[in-house]
N, C-alpha and C. Protein backbone atom coordinates (compact mmCIF):
# COMPACT_ATOMS: atom_id res chain seq x y z
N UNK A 1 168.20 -66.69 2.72
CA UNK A 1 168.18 -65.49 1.90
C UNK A 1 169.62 -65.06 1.62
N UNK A 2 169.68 -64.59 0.36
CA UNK A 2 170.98 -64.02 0.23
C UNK A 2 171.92 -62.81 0.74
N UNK A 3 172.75 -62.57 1.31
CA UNK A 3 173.60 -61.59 1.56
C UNK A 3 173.44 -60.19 1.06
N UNK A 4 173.99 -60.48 0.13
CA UNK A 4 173.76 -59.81 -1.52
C UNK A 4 172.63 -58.92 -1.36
N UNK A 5 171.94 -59.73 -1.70
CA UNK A 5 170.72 -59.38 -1.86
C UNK A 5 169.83 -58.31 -1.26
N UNK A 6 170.49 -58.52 0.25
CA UNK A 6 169.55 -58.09 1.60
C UNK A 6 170.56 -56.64 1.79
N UNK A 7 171.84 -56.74 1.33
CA UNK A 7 172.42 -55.71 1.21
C UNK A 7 172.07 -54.86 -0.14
N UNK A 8 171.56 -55.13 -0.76
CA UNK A 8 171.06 -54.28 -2.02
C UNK A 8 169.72 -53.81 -1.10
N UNK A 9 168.75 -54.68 -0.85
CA UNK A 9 167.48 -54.53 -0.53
C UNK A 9 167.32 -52.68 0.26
N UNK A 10 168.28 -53.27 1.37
CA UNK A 10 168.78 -52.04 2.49
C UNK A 10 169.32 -50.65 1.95
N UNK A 11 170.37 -50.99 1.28
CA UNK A 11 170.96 -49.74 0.17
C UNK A 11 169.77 -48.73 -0.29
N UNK A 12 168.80 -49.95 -0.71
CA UNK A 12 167.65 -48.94 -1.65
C UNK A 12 166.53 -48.34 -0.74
N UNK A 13 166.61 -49.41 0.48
CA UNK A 13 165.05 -48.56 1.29
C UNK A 13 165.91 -47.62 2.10
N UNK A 14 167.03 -47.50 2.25
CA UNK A 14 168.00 -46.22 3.01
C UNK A 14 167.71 -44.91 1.46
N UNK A 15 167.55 -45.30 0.72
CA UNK A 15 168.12 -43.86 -0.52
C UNK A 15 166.42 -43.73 -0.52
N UNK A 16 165.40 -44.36 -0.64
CA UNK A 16 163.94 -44.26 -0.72
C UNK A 16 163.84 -43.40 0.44
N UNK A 17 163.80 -43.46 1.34
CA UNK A 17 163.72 -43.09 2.79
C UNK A 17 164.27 -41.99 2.89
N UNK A 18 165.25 -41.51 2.29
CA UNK A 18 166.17 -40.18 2.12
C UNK A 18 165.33 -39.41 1.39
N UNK A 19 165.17 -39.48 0.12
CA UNK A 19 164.77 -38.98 -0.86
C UNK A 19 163.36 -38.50 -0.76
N UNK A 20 161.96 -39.20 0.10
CA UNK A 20 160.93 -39.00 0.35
C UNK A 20 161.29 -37.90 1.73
N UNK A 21 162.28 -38.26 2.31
CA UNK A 21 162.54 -37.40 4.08
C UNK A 21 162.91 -36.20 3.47
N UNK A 22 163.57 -35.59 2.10
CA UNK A 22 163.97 -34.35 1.92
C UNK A 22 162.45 -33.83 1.11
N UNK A 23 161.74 -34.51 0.10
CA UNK A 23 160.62 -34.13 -0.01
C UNK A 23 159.40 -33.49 0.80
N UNK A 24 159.30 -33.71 2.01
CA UNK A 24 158.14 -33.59 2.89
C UNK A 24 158.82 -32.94 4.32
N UNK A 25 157.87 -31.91 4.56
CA UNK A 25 158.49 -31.55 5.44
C UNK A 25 158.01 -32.40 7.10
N UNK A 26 157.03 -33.34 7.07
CA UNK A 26 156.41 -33.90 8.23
C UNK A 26 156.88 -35.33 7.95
N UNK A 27 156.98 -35.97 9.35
CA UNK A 27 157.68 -37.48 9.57
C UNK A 27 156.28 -38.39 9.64
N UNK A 28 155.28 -37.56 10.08
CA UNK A 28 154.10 -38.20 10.38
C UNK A 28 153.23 -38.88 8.78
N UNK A 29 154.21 -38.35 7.49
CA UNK A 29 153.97 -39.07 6.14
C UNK A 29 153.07 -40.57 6.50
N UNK A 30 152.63 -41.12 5.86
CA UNK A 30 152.58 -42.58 5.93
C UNK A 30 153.52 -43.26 5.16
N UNK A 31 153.94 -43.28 3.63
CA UNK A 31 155.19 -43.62 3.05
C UNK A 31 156.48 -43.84 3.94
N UNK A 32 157.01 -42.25 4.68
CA UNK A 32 158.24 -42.83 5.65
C UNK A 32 158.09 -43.70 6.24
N UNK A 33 156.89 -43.72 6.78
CA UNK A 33 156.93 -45.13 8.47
C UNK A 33 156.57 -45.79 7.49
N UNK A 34 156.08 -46.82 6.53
CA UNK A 34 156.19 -47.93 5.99
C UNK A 34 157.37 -48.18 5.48
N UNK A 35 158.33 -46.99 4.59
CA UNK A 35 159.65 -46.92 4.47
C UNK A 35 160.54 -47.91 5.47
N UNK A 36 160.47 -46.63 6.35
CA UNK A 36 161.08 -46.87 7.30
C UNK A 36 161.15 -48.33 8.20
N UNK A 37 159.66 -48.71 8.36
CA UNK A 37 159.35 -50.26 8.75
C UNK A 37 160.35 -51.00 8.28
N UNK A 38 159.65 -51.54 6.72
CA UNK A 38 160.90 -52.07 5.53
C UNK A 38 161.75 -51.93 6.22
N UNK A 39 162.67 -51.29 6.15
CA UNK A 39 164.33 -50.99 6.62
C UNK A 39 164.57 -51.65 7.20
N UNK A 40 164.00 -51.41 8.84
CA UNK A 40 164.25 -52.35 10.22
C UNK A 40 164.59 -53.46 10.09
N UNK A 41 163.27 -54.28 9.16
CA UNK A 41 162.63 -55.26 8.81
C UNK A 41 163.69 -56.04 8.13
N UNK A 42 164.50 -55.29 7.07
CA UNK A 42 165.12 -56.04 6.44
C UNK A 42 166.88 -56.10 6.89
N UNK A 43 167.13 -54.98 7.95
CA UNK A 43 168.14 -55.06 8.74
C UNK A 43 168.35 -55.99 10.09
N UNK A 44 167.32 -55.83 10.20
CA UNK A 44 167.28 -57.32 11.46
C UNK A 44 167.42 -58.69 10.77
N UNK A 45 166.64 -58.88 9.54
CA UNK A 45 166.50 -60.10 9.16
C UNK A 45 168.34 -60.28 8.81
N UNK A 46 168.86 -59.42 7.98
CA UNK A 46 170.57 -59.67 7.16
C UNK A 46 170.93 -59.61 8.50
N UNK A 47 170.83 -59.18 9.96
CA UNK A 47 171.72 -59.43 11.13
C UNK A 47 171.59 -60.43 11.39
N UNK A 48 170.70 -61.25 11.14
CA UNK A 48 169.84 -62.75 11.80
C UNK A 48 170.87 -63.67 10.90
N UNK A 49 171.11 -63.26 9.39
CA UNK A 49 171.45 -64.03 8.00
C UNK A 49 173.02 -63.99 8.30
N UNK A 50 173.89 -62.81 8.96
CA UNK A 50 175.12 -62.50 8.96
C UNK A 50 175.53 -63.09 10.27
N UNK A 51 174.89 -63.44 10.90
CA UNK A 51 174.83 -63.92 12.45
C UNK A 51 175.33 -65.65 12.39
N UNK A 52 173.92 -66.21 11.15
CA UNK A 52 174.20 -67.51 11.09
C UNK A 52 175.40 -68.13 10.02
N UNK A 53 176.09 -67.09 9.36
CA UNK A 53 176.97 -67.34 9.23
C UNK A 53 177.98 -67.60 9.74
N UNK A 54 178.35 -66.36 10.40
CA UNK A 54 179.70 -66.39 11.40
C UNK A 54 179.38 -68.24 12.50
N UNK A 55 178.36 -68.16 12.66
CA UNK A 55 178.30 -69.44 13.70
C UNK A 55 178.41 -70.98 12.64
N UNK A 56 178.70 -70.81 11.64
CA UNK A 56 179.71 -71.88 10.93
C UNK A 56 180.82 -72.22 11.10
């Protein structure tokens, strides 16, 4: 997967995640925690992607 990419991906579920968190006043939403999932999801994977780089 691309770099790039996974850094765009992240950018946008961080500003989604913002933008729904100032909307609502409860965390217990379902949107945030799937939000939020995403995020993890795609921050672990670019650590996994940025990881196997450096070990080149």
């Amino acid at each position: 997967m691309d770099v790039v990419v996974l850094e765009q991906e992240i950018k946008e579920l961080r500003s989604k995640l913002y933008k729904i968190g100032r909307e609502t006043n409860t965390y217990s939403q379902g949107e945030i925690l799937k939000v939020s999932q995403k995020l993890d999801e795609k921050i672990l994977l670019y650590q996994k992607v940025k990881k196997s780089f450096t070990l080149w």
